[in-house]
C-alpha atoms as a PDB file:
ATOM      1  CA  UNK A   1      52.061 152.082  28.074  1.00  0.00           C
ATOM      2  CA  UNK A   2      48.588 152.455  29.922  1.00  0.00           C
ATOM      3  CA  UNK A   3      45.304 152.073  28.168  1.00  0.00           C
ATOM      4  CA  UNK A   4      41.976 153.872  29.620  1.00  0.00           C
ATOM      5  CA  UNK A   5      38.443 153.541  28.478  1.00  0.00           C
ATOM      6  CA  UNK A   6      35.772 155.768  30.262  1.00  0.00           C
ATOM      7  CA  UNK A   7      32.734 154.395  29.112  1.00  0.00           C
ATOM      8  CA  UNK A   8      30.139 156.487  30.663  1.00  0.00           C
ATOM      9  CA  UNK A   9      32.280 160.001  29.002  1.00  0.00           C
ATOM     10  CA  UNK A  10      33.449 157.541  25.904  1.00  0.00           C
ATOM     11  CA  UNK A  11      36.951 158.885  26.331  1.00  0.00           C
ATOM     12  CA  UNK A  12      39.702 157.012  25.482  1.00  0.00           C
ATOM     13  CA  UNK A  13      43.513 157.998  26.858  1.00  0.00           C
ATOM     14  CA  UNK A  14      46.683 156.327  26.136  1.00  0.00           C
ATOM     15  CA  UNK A  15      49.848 156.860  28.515  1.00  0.00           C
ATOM     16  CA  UNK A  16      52.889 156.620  27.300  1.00  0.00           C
ATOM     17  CA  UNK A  17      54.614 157.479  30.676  1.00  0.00           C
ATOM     18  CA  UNK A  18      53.455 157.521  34.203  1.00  0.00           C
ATOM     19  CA  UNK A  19      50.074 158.836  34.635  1.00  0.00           C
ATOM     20  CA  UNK A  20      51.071 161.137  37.615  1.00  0.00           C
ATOM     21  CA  UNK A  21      53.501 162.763  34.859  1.00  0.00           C
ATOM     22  CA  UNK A  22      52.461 166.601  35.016  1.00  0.00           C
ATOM     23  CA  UNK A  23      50.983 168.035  31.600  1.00  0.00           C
ATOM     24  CA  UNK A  24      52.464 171.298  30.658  1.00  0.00           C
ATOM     25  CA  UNK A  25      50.908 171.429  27.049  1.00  0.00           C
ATOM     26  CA  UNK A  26      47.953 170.239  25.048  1.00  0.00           C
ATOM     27  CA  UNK A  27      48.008 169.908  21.254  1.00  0.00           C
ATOM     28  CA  UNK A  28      44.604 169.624  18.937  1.00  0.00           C
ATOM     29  CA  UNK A  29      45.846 166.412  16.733  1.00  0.00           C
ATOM     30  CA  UNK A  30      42.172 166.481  15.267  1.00  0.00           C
ATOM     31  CA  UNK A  31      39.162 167.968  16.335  1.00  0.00           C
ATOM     32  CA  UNK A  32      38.422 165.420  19.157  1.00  0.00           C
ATOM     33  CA  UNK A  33      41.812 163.753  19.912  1.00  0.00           C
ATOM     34  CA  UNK A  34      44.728 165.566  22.212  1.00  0.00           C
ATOM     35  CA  UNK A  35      47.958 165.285  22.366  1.00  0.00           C
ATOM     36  CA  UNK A  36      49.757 166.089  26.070  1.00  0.00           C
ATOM     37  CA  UNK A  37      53.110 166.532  26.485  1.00  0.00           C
ATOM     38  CA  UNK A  38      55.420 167.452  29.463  1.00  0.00           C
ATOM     39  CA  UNK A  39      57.790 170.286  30.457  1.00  0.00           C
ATOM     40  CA  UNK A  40      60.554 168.753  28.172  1.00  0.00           C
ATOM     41  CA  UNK A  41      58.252 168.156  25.117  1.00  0.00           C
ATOM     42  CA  UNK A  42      57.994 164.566  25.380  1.00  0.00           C
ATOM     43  CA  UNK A  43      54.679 163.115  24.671  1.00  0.00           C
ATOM     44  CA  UNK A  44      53.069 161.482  27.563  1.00  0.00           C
ATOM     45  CA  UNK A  45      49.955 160.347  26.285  1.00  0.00           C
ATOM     46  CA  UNK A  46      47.028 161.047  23.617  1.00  0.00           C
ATOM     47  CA  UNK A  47      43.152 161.795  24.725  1.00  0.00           C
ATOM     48  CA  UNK A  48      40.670 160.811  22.443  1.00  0.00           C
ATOM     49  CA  UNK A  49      37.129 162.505  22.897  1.00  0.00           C
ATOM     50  CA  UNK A  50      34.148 160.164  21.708  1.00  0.00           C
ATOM     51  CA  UNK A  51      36.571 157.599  21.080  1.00  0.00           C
ATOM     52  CA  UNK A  52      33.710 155.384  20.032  1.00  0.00           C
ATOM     53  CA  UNK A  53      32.723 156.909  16.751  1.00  0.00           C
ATOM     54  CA  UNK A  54      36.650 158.300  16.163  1.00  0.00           C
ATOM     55  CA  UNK A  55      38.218 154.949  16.799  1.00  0.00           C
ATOM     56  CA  UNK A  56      37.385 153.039  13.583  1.00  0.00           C
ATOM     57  CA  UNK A  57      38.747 156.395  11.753  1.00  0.00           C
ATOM     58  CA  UNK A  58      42.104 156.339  10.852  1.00  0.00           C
ATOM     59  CA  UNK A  59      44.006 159.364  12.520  1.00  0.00           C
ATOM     60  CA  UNK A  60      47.711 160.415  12.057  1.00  0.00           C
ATOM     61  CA  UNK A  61      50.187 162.561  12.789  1.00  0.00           C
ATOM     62  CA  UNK A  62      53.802 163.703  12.937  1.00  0.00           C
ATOM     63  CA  UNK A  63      55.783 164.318  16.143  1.00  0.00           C
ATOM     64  CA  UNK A  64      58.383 166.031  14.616  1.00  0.00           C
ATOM     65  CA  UNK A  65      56.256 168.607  12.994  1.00  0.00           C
ATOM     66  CA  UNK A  66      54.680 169.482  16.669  1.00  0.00           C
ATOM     67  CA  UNK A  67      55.761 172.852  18.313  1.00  0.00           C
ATOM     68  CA  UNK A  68      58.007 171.648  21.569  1.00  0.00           C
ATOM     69  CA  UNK A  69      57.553 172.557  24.477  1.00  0.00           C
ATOM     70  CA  UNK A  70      59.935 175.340  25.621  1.00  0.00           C
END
């Protein structure tokens, strides 16, 4: 796992594989925080948009109600 903080675009993104892992589909978690996954549905990492004001919020979700990748 990779952590990257982008302070001049406050964007926060978490890998969860290699970051040269190809993205073939972006889910809307919450408005502001994104989801990628890659061409066999596995998640590779979560954007967060304005990660300064969204990261003392509390944000979940469920991977196994997600649409896979097909």
């Amino acid at each position: 796992m990779k952590v990257e903080y982008d302070s001049h675009r406050d964007l926060l993104y978490v890998y969860f594989s290699m970051p040269s892992k190809k993205v073939v589909k972006t889910v809307t978690i919450v408005p502001g925080v994104f989801a990628d996954f890659d061409k066999n549905g596995r998640l590779i990492g979560l954007e967060v948009l304005d990660a300064s004001e969204v990261i003392d919020k509390k944000i979940e979700f469920d991977l196994s109600k997600m649409e896979q990748v097909a």
